[in-house]
PDB file of N, CA and C in Angstrom:
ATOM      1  N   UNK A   1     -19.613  11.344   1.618  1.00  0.00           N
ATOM      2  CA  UNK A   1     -18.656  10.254   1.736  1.00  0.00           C
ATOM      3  C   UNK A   1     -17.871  10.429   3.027  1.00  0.00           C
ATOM      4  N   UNK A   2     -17.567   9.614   3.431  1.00  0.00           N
ATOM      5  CA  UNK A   2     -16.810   9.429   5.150  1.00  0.00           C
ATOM      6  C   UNK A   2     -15.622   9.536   4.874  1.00  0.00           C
ATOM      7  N   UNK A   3     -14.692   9.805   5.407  1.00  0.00           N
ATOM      8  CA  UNK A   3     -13.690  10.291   5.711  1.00  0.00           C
ATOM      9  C   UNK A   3     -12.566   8.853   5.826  1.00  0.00           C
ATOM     10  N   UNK A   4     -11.818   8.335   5.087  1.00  0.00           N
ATOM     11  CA  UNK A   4     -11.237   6.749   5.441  1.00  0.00           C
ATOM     12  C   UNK A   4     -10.376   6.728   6.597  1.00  0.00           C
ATOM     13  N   UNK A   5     -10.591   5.669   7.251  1.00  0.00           N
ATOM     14  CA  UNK A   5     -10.102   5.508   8.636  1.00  0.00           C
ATOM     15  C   UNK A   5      -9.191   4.752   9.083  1.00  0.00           C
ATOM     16  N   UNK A   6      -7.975   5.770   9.387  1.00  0.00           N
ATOM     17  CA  UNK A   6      -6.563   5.013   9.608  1.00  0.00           C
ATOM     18  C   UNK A   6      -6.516   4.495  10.790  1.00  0.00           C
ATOM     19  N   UNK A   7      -7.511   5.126  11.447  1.00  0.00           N
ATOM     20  CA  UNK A   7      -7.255   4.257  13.077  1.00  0.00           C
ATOM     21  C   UNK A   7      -5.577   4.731  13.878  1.00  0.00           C
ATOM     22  N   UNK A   8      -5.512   4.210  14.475  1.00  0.00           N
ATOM     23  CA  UNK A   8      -4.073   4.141  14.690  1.00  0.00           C
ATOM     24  C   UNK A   8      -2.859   3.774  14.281  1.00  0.00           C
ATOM     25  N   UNK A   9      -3.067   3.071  13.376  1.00  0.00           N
ATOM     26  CA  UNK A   9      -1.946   2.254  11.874  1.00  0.00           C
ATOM     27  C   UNK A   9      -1.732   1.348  12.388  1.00  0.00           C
ATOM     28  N   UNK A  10      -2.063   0.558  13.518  1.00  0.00           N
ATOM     29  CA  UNK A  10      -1.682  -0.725  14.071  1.00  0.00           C
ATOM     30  C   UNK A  10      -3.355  -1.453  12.696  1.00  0.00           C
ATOM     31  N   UNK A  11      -3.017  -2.860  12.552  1.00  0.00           N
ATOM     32  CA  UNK A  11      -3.706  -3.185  12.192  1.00  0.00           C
ATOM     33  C   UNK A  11      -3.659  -4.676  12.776  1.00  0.00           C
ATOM     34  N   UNK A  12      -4.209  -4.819  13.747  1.00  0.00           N
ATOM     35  CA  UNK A  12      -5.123  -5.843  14.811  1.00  0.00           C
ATOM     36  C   UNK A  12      -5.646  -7.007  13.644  1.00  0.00           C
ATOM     37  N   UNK A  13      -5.188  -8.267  13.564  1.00  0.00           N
ATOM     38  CA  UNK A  13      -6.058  -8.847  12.974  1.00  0.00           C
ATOM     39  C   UNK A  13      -7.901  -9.612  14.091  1.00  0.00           C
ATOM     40  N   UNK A  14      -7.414  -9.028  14.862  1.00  0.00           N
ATOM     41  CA  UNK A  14      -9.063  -8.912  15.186  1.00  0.00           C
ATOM     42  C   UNK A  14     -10.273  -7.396  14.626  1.00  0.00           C
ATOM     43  N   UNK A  15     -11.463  -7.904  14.899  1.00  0.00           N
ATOM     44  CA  UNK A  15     -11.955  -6.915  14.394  1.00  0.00           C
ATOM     45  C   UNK A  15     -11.787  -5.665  14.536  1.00  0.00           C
ATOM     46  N   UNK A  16     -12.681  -4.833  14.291  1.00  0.00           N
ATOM     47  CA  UNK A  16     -12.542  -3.040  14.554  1.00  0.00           C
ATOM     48  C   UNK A  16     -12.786  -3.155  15.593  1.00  0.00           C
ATOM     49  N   UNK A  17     -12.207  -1.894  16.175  1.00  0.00           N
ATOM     50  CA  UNK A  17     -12.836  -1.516  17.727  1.00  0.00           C
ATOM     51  C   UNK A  17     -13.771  -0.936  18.083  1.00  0.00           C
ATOM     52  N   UNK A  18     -14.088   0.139  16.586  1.00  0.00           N
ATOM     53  CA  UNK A  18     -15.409   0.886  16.459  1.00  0.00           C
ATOM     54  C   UNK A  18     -16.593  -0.071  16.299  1.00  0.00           C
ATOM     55  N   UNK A  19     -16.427  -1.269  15.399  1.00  0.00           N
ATOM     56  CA  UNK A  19     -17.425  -1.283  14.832  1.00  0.00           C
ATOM     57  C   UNK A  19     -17.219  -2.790  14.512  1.00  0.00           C
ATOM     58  N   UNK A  20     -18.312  -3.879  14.591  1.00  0.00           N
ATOM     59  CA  UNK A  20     -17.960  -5.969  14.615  1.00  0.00           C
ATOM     60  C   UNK A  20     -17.861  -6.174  13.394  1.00  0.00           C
ATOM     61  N   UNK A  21     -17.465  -5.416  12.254  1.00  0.00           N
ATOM     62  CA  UNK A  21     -17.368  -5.707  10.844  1.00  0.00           C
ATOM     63  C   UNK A  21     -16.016  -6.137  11.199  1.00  0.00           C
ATOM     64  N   UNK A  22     -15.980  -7.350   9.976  1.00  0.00           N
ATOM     65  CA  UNK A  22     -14.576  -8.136  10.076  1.00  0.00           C
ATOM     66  C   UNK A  22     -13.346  -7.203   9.796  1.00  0.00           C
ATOM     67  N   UNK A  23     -12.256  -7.723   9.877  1.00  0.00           N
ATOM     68  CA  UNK A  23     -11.124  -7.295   9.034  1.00  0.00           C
ATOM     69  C   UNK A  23     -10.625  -6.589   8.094  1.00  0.00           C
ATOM     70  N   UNK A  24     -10.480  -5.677   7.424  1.00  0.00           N
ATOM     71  CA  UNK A  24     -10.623  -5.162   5.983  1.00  0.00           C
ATOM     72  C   UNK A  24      -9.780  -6.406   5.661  1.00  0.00           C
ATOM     73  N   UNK A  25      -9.662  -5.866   4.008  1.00  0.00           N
ATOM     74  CA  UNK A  25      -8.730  -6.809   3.173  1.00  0.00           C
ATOM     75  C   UNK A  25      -7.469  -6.527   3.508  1.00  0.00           C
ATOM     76  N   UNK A  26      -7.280  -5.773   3.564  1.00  0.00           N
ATOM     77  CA  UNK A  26      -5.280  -5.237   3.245  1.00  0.00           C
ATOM     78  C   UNK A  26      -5.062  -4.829   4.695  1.00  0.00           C
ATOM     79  N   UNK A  27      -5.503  -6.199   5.520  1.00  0.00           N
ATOM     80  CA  UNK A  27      -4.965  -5.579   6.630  1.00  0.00           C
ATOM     81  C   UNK A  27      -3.669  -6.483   7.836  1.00  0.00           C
ATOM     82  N   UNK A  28      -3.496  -7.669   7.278  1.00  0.00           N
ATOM     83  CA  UNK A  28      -2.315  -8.362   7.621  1.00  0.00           C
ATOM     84  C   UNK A  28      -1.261  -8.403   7.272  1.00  0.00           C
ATOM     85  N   UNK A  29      -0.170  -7.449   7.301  1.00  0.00           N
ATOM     86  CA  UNK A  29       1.474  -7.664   6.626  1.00  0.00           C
ATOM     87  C   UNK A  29       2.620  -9.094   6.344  1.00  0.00           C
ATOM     88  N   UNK A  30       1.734 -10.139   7.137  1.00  0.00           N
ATOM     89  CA  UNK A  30       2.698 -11.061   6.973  1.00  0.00           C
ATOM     90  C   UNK A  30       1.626 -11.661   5.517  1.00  0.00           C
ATOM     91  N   UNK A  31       0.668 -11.664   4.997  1.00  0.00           N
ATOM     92  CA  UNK A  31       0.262 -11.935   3.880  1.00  0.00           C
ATOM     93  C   UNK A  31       0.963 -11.382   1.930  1.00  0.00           C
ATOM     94  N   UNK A  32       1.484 -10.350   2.596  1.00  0.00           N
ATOM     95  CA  UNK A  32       2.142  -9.396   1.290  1.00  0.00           C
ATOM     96  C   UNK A  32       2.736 -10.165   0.432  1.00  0.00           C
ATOM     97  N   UNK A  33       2.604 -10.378  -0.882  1.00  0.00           N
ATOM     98  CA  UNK A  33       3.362 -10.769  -2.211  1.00  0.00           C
ATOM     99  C   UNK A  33       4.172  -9.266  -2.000  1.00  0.00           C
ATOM    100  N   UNK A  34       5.502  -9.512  -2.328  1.00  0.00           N
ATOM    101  CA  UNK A  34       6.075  -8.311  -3.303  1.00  0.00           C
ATOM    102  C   UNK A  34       5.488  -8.273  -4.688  1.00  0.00           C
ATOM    103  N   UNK A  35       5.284  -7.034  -5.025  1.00  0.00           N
ATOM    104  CA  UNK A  35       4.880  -6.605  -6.474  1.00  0.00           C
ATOM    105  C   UNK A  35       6.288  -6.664  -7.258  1.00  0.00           C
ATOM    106  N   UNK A  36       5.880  -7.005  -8.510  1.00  0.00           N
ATOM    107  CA  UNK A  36       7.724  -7.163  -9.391  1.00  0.00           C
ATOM    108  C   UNK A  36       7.542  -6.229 -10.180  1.00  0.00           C
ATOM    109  N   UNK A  37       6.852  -5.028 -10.207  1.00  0.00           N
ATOM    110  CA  UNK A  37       7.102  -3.602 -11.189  1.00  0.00           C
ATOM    111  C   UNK A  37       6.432  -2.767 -10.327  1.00  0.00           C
ATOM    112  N   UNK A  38       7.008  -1.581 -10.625  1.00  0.00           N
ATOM    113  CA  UNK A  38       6.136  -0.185 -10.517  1.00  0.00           C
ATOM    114  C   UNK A  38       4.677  -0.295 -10.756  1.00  0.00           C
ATOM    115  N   UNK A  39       4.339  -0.304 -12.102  1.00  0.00           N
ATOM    116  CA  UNK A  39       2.901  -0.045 -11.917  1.00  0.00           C
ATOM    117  C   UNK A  39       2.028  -1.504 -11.354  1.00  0.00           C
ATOM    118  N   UNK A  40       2.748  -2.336 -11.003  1.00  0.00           N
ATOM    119  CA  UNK A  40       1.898  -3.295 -10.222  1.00  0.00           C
ATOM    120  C   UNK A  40       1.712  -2.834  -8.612  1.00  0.00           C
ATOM    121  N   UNK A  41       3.073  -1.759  -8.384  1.00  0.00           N
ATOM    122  CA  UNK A  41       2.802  -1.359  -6.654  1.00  0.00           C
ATOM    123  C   UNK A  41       1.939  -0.620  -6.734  1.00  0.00           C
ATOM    124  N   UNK A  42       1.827   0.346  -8.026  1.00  0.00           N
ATOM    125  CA  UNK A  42       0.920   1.610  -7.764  1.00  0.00           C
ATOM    126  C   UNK A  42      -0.890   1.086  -8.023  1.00  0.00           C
ATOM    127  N   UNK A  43      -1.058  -0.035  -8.829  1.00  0.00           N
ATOM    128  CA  UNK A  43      -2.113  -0.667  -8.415  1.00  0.00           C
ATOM    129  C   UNK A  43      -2.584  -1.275  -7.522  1.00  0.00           C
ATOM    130  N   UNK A  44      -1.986  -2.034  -6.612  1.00  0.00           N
ATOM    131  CA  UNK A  44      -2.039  -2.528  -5.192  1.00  0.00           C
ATOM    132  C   UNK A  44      -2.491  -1.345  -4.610  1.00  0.00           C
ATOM    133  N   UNK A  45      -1.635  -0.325  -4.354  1.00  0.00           N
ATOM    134  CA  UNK A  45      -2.111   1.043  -4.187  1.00  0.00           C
ATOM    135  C   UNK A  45      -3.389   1.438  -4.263  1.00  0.00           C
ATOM    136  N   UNK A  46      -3.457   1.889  -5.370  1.00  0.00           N
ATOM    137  CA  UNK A  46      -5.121   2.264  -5.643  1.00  0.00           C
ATOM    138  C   UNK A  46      -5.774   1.295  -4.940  1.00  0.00           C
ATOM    139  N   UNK A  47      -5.833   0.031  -5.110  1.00  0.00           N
ATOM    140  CA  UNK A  47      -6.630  -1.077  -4.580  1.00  0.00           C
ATOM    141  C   UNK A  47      -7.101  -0.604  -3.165  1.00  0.00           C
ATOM    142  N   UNK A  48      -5.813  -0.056  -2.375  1.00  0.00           N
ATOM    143  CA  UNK A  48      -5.938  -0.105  -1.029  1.00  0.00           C
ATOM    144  C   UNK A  48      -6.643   0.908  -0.440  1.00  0.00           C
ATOM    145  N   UNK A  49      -6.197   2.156  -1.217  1.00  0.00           N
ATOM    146  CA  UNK A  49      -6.660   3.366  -1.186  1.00  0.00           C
ATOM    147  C   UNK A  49      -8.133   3.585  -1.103  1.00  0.00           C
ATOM    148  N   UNK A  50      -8.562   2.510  -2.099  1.00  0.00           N
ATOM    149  CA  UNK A  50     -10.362   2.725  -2.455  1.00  0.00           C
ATOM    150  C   UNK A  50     -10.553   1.464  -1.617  1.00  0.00           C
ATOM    151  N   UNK A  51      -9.773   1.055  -0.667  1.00  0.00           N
ATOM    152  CA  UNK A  51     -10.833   0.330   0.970  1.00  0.00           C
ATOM    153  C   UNK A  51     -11.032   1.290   1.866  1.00  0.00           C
ATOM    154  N   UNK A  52     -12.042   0.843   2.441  1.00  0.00           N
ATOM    155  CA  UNK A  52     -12.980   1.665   3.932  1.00  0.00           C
ATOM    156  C   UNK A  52     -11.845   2.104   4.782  1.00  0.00           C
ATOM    157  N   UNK A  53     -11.317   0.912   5.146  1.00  0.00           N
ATOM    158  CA  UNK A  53     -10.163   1.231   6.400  1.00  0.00           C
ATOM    159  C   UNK A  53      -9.062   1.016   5.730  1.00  0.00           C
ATOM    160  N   UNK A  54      -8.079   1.923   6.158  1.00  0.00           N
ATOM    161  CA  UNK A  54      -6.462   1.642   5.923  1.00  0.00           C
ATOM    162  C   UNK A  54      -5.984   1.322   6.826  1.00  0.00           C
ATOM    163  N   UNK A  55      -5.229   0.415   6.512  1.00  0.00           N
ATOM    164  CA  UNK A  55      -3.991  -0.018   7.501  1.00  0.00           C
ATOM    165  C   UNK A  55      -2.493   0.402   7.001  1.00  0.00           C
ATOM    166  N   UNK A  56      -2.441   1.317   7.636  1.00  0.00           N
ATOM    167  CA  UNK A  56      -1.136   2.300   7.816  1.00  0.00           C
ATOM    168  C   UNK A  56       0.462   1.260   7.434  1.00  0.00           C
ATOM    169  N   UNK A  57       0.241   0.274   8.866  1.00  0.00           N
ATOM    170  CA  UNK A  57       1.408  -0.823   8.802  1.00  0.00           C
ATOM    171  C   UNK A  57       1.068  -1.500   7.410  1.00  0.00           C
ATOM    172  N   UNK A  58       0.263  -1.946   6.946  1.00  0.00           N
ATOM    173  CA  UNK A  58       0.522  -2.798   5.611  1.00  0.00           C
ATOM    174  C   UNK A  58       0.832  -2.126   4.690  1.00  0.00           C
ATOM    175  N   UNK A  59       0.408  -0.297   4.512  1.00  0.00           N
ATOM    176  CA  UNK A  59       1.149   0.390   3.182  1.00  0.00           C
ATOM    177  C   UNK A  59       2.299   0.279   3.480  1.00  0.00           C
ATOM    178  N   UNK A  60       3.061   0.494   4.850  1.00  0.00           N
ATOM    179  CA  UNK A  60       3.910   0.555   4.997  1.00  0.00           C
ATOM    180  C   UNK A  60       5.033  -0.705   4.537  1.00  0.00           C
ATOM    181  N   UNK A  61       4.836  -1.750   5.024  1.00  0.00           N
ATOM    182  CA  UNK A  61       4.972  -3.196   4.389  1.00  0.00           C
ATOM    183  C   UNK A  61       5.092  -3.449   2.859  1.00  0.00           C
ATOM    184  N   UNK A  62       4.334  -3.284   2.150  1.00  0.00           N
ATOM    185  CA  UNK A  62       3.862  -3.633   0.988  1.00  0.00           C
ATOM    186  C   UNK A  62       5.107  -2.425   0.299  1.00  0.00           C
ATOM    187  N   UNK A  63       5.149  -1.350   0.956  1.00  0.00           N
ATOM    188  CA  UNK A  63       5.900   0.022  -0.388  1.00  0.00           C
ATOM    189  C   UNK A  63       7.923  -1.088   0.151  1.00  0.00           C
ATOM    190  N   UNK A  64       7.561  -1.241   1.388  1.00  0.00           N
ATOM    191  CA  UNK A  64       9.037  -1.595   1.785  1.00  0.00           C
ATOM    192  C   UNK A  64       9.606  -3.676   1.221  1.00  0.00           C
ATOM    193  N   UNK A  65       8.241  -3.853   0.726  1.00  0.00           N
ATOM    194  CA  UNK A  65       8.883  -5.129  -0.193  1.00  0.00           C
ATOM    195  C   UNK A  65       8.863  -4.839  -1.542  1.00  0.00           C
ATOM    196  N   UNK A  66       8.585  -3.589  -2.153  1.00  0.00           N
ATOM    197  CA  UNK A  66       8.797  -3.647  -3.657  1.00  0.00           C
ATOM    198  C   UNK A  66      10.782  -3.424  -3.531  1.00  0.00           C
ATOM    199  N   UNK A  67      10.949  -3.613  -4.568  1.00  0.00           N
ATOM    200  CA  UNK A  67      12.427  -4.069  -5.159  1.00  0.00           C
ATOM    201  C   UNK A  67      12.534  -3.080  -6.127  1.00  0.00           C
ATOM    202  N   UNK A  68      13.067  -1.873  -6.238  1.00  0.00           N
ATOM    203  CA  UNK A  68      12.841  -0.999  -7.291  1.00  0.00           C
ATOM    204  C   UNK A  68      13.544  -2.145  -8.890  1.00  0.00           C
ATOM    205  N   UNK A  69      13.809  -1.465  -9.921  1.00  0.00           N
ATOM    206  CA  UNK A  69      14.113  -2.034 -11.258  1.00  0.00           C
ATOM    207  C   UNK A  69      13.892  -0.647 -11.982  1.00  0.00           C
ATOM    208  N   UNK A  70      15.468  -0.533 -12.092  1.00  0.00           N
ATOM    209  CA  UNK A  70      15.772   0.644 -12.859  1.00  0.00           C
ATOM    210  C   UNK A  70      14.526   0.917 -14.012  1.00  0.00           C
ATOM    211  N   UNK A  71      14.331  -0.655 -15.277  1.00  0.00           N
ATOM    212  CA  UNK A  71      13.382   0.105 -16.178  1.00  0.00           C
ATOM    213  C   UNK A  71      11.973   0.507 -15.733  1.00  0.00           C
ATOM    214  N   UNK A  72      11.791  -0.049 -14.297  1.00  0.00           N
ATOM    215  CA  UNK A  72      10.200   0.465 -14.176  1.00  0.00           C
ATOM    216  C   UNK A  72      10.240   2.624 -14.222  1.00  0.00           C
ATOM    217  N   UNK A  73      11.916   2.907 -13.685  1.00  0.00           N
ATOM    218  CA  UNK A  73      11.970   4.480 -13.429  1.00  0.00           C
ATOM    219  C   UNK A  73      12.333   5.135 -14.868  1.00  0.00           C
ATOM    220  N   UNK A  74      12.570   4.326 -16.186  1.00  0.00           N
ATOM    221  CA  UNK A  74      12.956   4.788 -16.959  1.00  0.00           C
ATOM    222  C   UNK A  74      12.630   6.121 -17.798  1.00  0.00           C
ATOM    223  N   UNK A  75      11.034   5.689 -17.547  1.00  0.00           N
ATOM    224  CA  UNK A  75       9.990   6.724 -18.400  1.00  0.00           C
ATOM    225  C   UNK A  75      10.292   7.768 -17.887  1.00  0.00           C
ATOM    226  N   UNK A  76      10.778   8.585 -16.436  1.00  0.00           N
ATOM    227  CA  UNK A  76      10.519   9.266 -15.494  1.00  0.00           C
ATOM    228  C   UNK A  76      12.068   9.629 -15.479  1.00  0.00           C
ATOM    229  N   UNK A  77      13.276   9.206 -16.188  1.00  0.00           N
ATOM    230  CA  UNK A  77      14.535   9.761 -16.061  1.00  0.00           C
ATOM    231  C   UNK A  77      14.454  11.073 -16.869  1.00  0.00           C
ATOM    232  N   UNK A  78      15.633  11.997 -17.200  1.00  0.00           N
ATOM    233  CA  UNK A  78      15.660  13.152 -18.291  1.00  0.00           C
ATOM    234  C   UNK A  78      17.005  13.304 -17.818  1.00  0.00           C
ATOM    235  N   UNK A  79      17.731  13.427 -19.089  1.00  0.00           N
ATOM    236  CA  UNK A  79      18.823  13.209 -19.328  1.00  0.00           C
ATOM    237  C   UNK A  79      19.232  14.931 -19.382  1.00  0.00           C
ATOM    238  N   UNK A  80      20.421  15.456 -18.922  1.00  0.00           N
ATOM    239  CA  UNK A  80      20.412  16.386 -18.813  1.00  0.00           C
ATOM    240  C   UNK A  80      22.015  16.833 -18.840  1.00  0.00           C
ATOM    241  N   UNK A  81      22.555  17.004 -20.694  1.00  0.00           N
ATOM    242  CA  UNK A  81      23.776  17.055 -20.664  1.00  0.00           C
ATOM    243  C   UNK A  81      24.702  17.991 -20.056  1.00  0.00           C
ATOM    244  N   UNK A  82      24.407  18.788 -19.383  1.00  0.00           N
ATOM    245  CA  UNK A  82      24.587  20.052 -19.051  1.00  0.00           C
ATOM    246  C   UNK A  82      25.141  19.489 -17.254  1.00  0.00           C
ATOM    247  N   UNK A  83      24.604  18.337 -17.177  1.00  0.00           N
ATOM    248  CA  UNK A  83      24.829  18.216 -15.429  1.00  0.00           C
ATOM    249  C   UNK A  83      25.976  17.500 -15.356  1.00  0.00           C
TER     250      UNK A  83
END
């Protein structure tokens, strides 16, 4: 398996430079929905993760329009009377 290719994190909506295959998917930032929960970012995620090429700027994009919501962190608090 190849190694996934960040390139430079600019993501060019013209093609690769390596190579005349189009665009990946996740590679324009002005396209981004915000996700409205946690595990909808962390699926976008995976999504992106398991493409060929990453584009650096759109994770970047995509993590900086989620909106946290306290109950998505709830599972993940621990209450700790002692503090």
């Amino acid at each position: 398996m190849d190694a996934m290719d960040l390139s430079d994190g600019s993501c060019g909506h013209l093609e690769s430079k390596r190579t005349s295959r189009p665009p990946a998917k996740y590679s324009d930032p002005s396209t981004i929905v915000p996700p409205e929960t946690l595990p909808e970012l962390i699926e976008r995620l995976h999504d992106i993760f398991d493409s060929e090429d990453i584009c650096v700027e759109y994770v970047q994009k995509l993590m900086e329009s989620y909106k946290g919501n306290p109950r998505d962190y709830k599972k993940f608090a621990k209450f700790d009377k002692y503090r």
